[in-house]
Structures are given as structure tokens and as C-alpha cells.
PDB file of N, CA and C in Angstrom:
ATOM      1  N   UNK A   1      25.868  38.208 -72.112  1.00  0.00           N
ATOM      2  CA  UNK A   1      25.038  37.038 -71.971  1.00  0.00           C
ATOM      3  C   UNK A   1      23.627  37.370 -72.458  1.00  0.00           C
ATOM      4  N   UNK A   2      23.006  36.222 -73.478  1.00  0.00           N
ATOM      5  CA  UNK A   2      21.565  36.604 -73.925  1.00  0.00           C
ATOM      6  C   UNK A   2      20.593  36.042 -72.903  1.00  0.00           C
ATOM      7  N   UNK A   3      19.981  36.681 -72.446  1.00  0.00           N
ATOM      8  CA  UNK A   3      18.704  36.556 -71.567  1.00  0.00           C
ATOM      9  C   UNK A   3      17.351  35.958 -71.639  1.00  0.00           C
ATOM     10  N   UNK A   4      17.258  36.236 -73.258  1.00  0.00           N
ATOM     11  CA  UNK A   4      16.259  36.023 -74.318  1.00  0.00           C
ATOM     12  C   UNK A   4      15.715  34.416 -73.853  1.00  0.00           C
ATOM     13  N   UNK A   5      16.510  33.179 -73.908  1.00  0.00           N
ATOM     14  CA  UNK A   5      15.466  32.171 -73.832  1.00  0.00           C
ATOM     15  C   UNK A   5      15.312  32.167 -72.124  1.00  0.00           C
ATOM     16  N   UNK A   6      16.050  32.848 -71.707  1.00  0.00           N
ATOM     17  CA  UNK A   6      15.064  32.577 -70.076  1.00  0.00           C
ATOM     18  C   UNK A   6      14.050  33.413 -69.735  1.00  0.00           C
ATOM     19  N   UNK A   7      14.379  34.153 -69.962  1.00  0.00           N
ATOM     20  CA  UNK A   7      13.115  35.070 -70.225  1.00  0.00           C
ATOM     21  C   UNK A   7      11.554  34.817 -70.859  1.00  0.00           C
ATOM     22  N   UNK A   8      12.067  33.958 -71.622  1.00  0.00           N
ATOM     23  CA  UNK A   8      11.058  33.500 -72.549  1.00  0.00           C
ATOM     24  C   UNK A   8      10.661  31.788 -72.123  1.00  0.00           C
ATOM     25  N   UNK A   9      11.542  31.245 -71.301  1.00  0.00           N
ATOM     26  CA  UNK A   9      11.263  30.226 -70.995  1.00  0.00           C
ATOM     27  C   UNK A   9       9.896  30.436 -69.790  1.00  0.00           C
ATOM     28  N   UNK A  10      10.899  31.534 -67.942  1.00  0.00           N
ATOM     29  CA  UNK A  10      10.208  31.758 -67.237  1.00  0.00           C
ATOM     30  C   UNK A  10       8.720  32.376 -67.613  1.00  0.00           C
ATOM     31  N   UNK A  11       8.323  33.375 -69.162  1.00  0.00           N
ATOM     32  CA  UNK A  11       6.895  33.411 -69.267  1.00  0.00           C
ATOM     33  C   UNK A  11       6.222  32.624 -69.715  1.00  0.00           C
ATOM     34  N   UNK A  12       6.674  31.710 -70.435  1.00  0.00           N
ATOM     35  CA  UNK A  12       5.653  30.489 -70.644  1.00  0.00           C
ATOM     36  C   UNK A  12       5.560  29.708 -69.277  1.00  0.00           C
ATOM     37  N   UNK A  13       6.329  29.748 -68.111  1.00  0.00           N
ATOM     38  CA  UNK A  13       5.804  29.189 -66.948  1.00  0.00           C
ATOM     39  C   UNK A  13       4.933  30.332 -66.484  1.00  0.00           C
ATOM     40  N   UNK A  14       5.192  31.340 -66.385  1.00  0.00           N
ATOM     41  CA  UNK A  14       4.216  32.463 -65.779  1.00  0.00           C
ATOM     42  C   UNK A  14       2.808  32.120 -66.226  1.00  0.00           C
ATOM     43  N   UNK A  15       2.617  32.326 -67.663  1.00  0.00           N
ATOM     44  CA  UNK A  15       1.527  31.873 -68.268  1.00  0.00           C
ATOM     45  C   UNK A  15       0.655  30.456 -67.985  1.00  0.00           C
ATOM     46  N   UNK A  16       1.512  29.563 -67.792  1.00  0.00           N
ATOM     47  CA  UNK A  16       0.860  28.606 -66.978  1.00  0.00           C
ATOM     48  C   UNK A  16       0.543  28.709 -66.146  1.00  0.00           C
ATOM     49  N   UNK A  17       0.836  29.449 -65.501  1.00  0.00           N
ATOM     50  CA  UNK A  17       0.203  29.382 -63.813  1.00  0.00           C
ATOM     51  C   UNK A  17      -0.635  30.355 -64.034  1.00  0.00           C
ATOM     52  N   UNK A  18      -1.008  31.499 -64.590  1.00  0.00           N
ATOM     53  CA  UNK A  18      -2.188  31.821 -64.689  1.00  0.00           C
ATOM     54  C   UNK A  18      -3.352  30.982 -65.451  1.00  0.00           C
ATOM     55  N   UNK A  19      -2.770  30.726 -66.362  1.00  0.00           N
ATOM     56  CA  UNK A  19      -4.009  29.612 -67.127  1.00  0.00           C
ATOM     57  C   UNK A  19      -4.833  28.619 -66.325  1.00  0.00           C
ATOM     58  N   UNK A  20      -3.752  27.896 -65.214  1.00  0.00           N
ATOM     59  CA  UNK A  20      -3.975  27.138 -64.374  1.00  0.00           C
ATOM     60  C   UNK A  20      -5.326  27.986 -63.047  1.00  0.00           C
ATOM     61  N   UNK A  21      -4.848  29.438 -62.506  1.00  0.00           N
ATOM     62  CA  UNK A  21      -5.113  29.695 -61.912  1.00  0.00           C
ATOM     63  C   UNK A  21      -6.687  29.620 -62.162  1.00  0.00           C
ATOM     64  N   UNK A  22      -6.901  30.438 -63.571  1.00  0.00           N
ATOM     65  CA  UNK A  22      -8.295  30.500 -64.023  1.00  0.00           C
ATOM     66  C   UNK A  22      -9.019  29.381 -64.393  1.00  0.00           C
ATOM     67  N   UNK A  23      -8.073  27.836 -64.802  1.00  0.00           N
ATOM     68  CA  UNK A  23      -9.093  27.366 -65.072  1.00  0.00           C
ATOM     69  C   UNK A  23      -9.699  26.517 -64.044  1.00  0.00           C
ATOM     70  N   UNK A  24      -8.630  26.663 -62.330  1.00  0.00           N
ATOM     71  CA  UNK A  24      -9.235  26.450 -61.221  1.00  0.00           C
ATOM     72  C   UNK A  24     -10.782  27.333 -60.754  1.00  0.00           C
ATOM     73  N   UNK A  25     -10.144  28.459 -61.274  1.00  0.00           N
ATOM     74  CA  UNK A  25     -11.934  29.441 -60.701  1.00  0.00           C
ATOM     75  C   UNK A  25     -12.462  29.152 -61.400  1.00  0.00           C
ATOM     76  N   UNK A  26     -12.669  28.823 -62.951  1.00  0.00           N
ATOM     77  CA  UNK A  26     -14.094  28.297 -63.704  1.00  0.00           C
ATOM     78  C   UNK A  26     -14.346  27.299 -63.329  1.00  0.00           C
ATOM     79  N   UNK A  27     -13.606  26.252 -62.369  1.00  0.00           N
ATOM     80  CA  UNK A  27     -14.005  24.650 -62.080  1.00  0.00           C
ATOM     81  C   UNK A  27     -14.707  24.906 -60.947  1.00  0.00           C
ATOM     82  N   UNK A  28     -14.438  26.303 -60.072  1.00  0.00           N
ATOM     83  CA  UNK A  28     -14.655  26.111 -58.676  1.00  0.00           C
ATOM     84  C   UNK A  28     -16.483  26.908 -58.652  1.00  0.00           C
ATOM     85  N   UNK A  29     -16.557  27.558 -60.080  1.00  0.00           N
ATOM     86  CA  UNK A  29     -17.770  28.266 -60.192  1.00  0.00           C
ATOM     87  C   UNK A  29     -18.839  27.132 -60.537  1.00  0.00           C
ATOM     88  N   UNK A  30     -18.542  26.077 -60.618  1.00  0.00           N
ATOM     89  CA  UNK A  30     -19.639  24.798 -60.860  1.00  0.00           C
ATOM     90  C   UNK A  30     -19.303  24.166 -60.020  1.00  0.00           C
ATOM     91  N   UNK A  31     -18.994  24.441 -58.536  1.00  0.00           N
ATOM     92  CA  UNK A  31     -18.996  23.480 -57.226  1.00  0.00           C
ATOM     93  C   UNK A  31     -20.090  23.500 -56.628  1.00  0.00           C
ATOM     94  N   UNK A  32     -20.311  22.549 -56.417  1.00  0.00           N
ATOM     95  CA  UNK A  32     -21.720  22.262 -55.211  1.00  0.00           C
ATOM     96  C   UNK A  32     -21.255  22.495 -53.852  1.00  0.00           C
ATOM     97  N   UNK A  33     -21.356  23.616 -53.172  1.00  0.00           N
ATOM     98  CA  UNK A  33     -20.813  23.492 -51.672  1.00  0.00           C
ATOM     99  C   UNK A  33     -21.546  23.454 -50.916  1.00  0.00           C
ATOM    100  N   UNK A  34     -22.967  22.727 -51.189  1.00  0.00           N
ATOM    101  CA  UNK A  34     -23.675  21.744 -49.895  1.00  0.00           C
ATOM    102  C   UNK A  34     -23.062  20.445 -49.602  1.00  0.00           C
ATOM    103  N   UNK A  35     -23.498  19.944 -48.475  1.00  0.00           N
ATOM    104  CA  UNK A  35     -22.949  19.182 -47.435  1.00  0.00           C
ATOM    105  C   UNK A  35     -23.947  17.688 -47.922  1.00  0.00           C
ATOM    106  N   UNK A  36     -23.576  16.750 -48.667  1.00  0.00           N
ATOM    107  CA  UNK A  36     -24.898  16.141 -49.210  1.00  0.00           C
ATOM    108  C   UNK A  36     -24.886  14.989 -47.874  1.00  0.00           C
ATOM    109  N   UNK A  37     -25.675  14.750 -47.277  1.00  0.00           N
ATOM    110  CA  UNK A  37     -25.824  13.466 -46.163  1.00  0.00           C
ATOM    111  C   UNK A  37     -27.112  13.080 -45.884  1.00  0.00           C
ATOM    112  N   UNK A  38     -28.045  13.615 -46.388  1.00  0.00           N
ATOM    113  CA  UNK A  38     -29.104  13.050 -46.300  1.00  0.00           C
ATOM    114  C   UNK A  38     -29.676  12.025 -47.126  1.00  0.00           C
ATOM    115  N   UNK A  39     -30.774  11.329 -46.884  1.00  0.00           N
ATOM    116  CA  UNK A  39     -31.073  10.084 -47.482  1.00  0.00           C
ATOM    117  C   UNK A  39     -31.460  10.715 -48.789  1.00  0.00           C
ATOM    118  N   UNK A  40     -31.195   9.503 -50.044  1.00  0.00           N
ATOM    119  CA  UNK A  40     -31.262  10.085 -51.364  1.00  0.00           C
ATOM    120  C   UNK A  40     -30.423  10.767 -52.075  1.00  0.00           C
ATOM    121  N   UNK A  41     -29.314  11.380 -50.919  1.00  0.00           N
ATOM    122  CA  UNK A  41     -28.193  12.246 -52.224  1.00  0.00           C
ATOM    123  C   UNK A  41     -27.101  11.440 -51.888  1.00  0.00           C
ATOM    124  N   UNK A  42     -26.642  10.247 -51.838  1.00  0.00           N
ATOM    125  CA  UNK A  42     -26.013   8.826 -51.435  1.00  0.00           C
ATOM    126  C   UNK A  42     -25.171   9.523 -52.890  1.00  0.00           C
ATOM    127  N   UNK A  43     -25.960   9.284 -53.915  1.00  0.00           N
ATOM    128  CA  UNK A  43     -25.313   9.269 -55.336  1.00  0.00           C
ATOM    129  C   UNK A  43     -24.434  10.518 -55.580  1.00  0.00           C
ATOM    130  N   UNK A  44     -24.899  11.715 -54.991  1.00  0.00           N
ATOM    131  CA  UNK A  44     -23.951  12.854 -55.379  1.00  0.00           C
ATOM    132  C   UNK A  44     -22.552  13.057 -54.421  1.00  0.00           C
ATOM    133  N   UNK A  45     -22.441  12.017 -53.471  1.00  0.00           N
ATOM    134  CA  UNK A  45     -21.456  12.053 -52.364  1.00  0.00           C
ATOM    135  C   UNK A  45     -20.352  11.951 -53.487  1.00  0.00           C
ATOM    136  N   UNK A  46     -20.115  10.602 -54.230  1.00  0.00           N
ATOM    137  CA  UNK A  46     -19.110  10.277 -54.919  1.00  0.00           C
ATOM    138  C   UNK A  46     -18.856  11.187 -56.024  1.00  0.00           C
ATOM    139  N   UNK A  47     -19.694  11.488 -56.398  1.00  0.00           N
ATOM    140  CA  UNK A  47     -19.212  12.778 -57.567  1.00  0.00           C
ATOM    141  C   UNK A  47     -18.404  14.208 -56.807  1.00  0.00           C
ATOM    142  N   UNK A  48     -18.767  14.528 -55.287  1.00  0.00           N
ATOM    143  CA  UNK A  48     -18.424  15.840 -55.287  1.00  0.00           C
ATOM    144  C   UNK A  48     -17.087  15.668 -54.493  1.00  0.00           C
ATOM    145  N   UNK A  49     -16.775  14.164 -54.242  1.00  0.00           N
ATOM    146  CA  UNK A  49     -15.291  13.441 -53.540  1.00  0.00           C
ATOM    147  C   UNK A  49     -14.767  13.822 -54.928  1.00  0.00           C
ATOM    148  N   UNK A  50     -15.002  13.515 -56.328  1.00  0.00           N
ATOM    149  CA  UNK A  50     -14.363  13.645 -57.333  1.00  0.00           C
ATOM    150  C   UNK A  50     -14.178  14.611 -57.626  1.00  0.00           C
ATOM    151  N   UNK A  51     -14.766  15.703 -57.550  1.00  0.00           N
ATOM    152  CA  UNK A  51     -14.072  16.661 -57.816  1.00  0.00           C
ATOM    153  C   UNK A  51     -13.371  17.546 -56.909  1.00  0.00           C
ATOM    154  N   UNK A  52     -13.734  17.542 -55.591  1.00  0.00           N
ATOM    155  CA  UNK A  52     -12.452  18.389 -55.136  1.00  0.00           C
ATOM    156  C   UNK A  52     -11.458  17.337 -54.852  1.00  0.00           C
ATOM    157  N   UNK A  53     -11.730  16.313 -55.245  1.00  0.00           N
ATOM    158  CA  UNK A  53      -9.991  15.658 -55.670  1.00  0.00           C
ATOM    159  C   UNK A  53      -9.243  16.353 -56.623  1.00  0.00           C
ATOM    160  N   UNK A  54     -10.310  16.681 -57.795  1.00  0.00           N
ATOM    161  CA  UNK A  54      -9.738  17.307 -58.962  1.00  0.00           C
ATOM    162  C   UNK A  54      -9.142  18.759 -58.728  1.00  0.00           C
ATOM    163  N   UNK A  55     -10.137  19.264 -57.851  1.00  0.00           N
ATOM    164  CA  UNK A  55      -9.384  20.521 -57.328  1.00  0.00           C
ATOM    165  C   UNK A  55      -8.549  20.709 -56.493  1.00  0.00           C
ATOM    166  N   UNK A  56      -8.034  19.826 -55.749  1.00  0.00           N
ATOM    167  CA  UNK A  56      -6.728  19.556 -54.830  1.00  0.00           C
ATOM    168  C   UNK A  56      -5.579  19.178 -55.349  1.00  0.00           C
ATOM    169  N   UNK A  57      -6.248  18.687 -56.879  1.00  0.00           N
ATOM    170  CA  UNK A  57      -4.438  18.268 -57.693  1.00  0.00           C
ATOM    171  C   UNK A  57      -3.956  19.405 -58.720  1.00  0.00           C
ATOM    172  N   UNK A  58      -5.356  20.133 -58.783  1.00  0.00           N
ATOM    173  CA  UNK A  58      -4.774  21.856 -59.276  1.00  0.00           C
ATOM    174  C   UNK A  58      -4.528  22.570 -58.637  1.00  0.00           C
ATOM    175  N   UNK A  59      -4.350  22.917 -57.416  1.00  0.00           N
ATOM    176  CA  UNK A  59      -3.956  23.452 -56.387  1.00  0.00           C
ATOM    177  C   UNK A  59      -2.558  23.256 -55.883  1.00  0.00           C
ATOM    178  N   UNK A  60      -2.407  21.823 -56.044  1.00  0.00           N
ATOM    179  CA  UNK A  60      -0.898  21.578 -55.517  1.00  0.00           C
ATOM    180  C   UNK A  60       0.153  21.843 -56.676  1.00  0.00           C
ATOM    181  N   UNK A  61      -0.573  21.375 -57.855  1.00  0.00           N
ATOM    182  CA  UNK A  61       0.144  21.448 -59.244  1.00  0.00           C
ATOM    183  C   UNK A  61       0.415  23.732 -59.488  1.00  0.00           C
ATOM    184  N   UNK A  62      -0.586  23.967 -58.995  1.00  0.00           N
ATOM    185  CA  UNK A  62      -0.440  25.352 -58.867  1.00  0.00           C
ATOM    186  C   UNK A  62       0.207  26.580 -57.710  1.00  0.00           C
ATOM    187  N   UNK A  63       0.378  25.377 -56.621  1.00  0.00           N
ATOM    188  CA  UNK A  63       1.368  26.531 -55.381  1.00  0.00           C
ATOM    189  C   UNK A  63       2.424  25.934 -55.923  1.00  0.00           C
ATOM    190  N   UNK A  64       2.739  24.527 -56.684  1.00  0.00           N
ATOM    191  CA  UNK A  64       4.274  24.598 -57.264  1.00  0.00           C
ATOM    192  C   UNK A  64       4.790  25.228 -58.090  1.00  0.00           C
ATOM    193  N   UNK A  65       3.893  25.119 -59.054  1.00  0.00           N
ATOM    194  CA  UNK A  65       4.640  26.163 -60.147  1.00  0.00           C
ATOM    195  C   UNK A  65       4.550  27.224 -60.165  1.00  0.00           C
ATOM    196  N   UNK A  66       4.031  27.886 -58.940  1.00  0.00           N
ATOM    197  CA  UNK A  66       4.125  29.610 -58.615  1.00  0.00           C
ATOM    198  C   UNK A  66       5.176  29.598 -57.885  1.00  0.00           C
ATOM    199  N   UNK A  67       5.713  28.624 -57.033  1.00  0.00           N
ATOM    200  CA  UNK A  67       7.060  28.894 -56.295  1.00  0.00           C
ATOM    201  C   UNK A  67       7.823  28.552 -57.603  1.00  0.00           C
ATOM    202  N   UNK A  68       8.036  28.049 -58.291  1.00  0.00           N
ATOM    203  CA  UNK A  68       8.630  27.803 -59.079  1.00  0.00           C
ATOM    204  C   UNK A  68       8.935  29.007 -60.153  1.00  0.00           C
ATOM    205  N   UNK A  69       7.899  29.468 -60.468  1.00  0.00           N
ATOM    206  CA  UNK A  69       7.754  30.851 -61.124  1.00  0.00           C
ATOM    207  C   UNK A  69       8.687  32.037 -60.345  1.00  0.00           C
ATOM    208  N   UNK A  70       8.390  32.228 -59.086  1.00  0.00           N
ATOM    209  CA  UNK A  70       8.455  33.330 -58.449  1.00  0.00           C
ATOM    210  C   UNK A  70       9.957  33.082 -58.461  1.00  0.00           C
ATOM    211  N   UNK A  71      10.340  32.091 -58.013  1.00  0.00           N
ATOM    212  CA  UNK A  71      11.855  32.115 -57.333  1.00  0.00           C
ATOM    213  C   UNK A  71      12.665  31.820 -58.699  1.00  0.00           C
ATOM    214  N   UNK A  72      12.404  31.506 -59.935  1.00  0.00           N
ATOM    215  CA  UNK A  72      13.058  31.942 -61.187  1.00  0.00           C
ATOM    216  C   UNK A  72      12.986  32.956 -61.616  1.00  0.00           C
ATOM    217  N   UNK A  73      11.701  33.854 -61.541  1.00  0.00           N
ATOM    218  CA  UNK A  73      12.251  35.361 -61.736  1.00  0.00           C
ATOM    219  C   UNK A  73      13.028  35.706 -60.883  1.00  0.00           C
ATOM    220  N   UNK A  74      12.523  35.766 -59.331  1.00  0.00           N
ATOM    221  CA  UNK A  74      13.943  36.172 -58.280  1.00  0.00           C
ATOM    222  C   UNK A  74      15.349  36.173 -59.228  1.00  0.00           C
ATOM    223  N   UNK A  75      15.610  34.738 -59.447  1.00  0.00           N
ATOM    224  CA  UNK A  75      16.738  34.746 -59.881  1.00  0.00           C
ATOM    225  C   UNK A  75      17.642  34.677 -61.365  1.00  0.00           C
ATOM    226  N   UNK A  76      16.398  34.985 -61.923  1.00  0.00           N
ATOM    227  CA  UNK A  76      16.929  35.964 -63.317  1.00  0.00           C
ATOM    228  C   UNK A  76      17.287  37.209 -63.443  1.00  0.00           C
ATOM    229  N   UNK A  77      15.887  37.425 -62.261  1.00  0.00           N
ATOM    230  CA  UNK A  77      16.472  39.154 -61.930  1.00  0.00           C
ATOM    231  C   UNK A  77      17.490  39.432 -61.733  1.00  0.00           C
ATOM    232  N   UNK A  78      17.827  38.531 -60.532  1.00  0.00           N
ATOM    233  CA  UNK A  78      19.143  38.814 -59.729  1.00  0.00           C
ATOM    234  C   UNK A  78      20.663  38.395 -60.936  1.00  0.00           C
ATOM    235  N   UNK A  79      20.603  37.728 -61.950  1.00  0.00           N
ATOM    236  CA  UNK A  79      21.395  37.646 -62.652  1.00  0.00           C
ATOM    237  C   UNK A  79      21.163  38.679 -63.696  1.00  0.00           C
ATOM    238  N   UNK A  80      20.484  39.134 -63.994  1.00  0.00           N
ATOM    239  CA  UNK A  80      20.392  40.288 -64.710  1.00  0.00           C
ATOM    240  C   UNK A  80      21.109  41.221 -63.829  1.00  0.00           C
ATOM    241  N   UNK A  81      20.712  42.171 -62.856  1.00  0.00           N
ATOM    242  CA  UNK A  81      21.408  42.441 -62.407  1.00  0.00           C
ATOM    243  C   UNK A  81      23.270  42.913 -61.898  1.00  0.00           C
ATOM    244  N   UNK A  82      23.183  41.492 -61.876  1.00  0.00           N
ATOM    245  CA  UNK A  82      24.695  41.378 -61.809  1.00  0.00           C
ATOM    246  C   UNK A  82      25.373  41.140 -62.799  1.00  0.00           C
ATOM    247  N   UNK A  83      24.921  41.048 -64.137  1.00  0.00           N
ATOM    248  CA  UNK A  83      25.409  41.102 -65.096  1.00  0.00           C
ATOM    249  C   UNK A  83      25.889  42.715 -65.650  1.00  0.00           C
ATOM    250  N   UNK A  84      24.878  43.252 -64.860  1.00  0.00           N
ATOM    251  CA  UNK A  84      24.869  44.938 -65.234  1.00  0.00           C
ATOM    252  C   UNK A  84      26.111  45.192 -64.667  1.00  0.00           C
ATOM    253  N   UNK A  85      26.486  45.029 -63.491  1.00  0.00           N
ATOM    254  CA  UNK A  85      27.272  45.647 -62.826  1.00  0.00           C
ATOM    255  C   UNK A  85      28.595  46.009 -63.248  1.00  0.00           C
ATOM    256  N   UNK A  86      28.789  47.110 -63.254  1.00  0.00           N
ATOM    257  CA  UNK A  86      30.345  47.708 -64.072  1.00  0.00           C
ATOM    258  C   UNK A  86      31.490  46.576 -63.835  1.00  0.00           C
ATOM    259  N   UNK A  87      32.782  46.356 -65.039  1.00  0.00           N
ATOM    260  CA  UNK A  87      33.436  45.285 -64.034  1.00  0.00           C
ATOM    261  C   UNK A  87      34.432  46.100 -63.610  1.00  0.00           C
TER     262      UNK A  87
END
């Protein structure tokens, strides 16, 4: 059995999820993590709702496709594996 496109399938998901991972920390390195409530920063409330919206839908989009990742290598491995096995 050729291995070759799963192999090659599961690293282009691998690769996504790192791509993903990093381009969550460059989003998260331009966060404002003050608390805006005082009079006058009315206007920056709605912008910083927008973005950790934005960062809550890379986050979810990113613990999926790491379970997703992880438990397809699991089980490529594990068919690799048992493919080895003497018959």
C-alpha cells in the first residue's frame, strides 16, 4: 500500500495549523488588552469586540484542525504500522 498521498495530504493539514497558529500570534501582538470603559473610548469598545471575535474564530478553526491533525497522524501511524507487520 502507497502511503505517499496521505502522508502528503496529513502535511499540508499540519502546515495549516501551524500557519494558522502564527498568524494567530501576529494578530494577538497588535491587541489592545486594556479594559476601555471610560468616557471617550465609547469608539474603541466596538473595534476591540471585533477583533477578539476574530480571534475566537481562529482559535476554534485551530483546536479543530489540530485534533484533526493529531488523530490522522495517530492513525496513519497506526496503519503504517500494521502494514509492517510480518503476515
Amino acid at each position: 500500500m502507497k502511503f505517499t498521498p496521505f502522508v502528503a495530504t496529513w502535511t499540508v493539514l499540519a502546515v495549516i495549523v501551524l500557519v494558522l497558529a502564527l498568524y494567530r500570534n501576529l494578530l494577538a501582538l497588535h491587541s489592545d488588552d486594556n479594559l476601555h470603559i471610560a468616557t471617550g473610548e465609547e469608539g474603541l469598545i466596538p473595534k476591540q469586540v471585533a477583533f477578539y471575535r476574530v480571534l475566537h474564530r481562529i482559535d476554534r478553526w485551530g483546536e479543530a484542525l489540530t485534533i484533526i491533525a493529531v488523530f490522522g497522524g495517530v492513525v496513519l501511524a497506526g496503519v503504517y504500522l500494521f502494514a509492517q507487520l510480518p503476515a
